[in-house]
N, C-alpha and C. Protein backbone atom coordinates (compact mmCIF):
# COMPACT_ATOMS: atom_id res chain seq x y z
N UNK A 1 99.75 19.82 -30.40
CA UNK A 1 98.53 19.76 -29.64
C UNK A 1 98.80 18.91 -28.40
N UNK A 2 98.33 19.36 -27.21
CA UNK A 2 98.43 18.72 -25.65
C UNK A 2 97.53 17.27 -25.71
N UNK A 3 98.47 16.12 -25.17
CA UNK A 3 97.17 15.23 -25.21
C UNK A 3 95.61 15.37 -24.44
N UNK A 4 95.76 16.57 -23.67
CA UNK A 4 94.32 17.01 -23.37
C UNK A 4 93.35 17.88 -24.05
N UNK A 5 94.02 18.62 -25.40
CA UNK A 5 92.91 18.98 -26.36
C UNK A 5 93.07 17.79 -27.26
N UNK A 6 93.85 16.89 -27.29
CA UNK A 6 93.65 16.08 -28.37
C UNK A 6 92.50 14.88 -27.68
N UNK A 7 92.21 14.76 -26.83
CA UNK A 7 91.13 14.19 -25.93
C UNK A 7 89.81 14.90 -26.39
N UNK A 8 89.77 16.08 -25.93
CA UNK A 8 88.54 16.63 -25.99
C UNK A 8 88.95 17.98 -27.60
N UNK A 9 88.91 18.01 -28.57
CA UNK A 9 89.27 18.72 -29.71
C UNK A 9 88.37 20.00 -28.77
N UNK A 10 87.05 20.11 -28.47
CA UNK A 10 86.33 21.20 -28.59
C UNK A 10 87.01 22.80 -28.12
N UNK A 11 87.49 22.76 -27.12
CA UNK A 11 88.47 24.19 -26.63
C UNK A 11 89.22 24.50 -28.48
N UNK A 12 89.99 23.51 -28.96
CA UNK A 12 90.70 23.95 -29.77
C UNK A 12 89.76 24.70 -30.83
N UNK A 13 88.87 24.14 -30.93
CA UNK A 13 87.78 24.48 -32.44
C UNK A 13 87.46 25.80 -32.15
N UNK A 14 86.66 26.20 -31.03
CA UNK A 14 86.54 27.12 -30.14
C UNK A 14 87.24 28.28 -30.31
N UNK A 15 88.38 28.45 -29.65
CA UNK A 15 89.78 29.38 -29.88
C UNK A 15 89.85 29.67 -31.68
N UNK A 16 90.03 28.64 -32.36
CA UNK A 16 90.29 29.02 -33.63
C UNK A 16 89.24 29.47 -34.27
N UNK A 17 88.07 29.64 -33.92
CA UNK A 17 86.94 30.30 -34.36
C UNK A 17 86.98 31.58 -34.35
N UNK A 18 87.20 31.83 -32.94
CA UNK A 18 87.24 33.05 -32.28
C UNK A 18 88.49 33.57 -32.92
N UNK A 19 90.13 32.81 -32.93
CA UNK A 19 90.76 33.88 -33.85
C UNK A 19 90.38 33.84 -35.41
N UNK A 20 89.43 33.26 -36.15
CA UNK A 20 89.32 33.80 -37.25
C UNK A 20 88.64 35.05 -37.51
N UNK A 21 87.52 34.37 -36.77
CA UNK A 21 86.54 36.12 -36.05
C UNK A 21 87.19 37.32 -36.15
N UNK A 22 88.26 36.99 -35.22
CA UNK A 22 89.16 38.20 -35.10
C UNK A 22 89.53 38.95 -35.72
N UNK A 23 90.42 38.17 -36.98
CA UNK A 23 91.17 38.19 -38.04
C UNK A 23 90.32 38.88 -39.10
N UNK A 24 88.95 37.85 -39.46
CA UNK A 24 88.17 39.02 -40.35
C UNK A 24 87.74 40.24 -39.63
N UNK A 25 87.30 40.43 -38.41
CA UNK A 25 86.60 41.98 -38.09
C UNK A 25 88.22 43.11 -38.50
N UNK A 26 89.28 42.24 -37.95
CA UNK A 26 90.46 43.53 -38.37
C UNK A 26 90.44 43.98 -39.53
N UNK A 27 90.08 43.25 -40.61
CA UNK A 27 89.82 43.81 -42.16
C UNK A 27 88.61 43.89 -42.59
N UNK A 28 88.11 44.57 -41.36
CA UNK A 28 86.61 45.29 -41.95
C UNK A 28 85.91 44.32 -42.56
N UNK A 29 86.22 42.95 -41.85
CA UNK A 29 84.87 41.69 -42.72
C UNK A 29 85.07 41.12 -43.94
N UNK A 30 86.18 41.61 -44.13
CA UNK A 30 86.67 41.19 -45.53
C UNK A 30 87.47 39.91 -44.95
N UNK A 31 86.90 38.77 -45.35
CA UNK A 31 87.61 37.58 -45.26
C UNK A 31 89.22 37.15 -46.20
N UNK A 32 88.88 37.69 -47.38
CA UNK A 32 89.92 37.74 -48.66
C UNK A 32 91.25 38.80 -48.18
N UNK A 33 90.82 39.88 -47.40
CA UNK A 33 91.67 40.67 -46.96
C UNK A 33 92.20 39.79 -45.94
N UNK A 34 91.73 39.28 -44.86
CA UNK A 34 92.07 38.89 -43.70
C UNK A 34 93.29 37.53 -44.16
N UNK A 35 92.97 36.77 -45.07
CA UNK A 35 93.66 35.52 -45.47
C UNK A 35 94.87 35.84 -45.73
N UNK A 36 94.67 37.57 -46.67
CA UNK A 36 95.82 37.79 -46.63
C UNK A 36 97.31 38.32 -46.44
N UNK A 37 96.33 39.14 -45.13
CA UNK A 37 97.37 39.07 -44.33
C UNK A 37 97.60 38.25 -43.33
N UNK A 38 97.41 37.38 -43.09
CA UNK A 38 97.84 36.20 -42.61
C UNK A 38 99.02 35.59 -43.17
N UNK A 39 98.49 35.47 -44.13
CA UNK A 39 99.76 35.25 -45.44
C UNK A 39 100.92 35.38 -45.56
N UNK A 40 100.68 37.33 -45.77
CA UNK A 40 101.70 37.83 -44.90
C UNK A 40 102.50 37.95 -43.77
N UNK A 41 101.87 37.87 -42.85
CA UNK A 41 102.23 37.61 -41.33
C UNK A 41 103.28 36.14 -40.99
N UNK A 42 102.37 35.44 -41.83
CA UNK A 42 102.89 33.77 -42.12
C UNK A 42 104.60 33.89 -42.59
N UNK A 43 104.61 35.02 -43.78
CA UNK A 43 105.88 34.89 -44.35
C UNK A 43 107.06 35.45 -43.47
N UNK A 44 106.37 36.71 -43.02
CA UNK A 44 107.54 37.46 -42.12
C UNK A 44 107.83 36.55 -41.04
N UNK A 45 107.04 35.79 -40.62
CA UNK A 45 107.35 34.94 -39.11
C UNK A 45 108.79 33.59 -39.75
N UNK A 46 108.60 33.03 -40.79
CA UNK A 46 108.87 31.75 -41.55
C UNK A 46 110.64 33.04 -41.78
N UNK A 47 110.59 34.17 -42.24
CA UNK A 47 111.37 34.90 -42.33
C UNK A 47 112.53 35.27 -41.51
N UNK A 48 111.41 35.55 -40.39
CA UNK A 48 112.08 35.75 -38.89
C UNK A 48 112.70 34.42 -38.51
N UNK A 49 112.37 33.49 -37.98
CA UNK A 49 112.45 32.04 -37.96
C UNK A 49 114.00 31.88 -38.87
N UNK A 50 114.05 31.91 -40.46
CA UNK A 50 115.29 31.37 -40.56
C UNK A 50 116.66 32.35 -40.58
N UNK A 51 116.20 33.72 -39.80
CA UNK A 51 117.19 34.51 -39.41
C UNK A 51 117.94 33.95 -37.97
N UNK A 52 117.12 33.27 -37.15
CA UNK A 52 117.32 33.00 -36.03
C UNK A 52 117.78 31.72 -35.68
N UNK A 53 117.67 30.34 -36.56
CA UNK A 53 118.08 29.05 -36.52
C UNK A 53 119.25 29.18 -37.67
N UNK A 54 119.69 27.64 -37.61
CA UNK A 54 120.59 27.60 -38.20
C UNK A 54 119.60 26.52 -39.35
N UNK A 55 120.95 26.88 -40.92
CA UNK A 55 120.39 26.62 -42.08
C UNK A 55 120.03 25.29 -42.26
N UNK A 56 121.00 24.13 -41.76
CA UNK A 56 120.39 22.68 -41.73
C UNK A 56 119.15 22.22 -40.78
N UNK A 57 118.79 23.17 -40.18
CA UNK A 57 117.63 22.75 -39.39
C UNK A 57 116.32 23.13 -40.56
N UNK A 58 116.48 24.56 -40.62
CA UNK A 58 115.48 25.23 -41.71
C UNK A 58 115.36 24.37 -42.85
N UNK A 59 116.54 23.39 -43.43
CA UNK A 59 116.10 22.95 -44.92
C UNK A 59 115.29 21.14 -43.98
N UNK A 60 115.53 21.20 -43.29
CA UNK A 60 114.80 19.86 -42.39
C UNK A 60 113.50 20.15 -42.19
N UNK A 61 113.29 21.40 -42.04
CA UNK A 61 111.59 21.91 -41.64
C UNK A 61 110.98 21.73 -43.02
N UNK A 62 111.75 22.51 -43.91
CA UNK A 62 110.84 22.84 -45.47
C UNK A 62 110.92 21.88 -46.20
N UNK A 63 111.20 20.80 -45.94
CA UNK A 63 111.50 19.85 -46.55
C UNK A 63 110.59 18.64 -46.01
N UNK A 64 110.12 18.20 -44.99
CA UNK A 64 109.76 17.34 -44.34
C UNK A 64 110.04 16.47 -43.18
N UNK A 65 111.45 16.84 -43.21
CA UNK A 65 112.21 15.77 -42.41
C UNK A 65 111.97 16.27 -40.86
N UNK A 66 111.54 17.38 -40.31
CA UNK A 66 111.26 17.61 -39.26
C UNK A 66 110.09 17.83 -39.17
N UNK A 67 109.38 16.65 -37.81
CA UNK A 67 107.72 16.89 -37.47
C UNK A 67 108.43 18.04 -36.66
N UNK A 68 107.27 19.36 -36.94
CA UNK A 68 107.23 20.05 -36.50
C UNK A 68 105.46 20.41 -35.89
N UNK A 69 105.08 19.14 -35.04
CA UNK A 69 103.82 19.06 -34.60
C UNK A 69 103.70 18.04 -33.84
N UNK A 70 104.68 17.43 -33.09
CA UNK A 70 104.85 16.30 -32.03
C UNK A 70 105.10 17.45 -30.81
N UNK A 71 104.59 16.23 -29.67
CA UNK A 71 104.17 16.41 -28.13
C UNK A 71 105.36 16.76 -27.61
């Protein structure tokens, strides 16, 4: 997060509203559907991701040892 939404949170709340919105109208309103493909989406990306780095970084992410949410 930019220290200028972390100033003012509201843009962020905003945006993530709107993509949940999103997310359920794509599954026809079905919230339970929508979660899960997210889910899905979540895994293939996390998938993609440790095709593309190398393996001591990846066991640093899943593990803790890398903030992966600093400025």
């Amino acid at each position: 997060m930019s220290k200028t939404s972390a100033s003012n949170p509201q843009p962020d709340v905003e945006w993530l509203e709107a993509a949940a919105d999103q997310a359920i109208a794509a599954c026809g309103g079905d919230a339970r559907e929508a979660v899960k493909a997210l889910l899905i989406a979540n895994e293939f990306l996390e998938r993609e991701l440790e095709s593309q780095v190398s393996h001591g970084y990846m066991c640093g992410v899943k593990h803790g040892r890398i903030n992966r949410y600093s400025d």
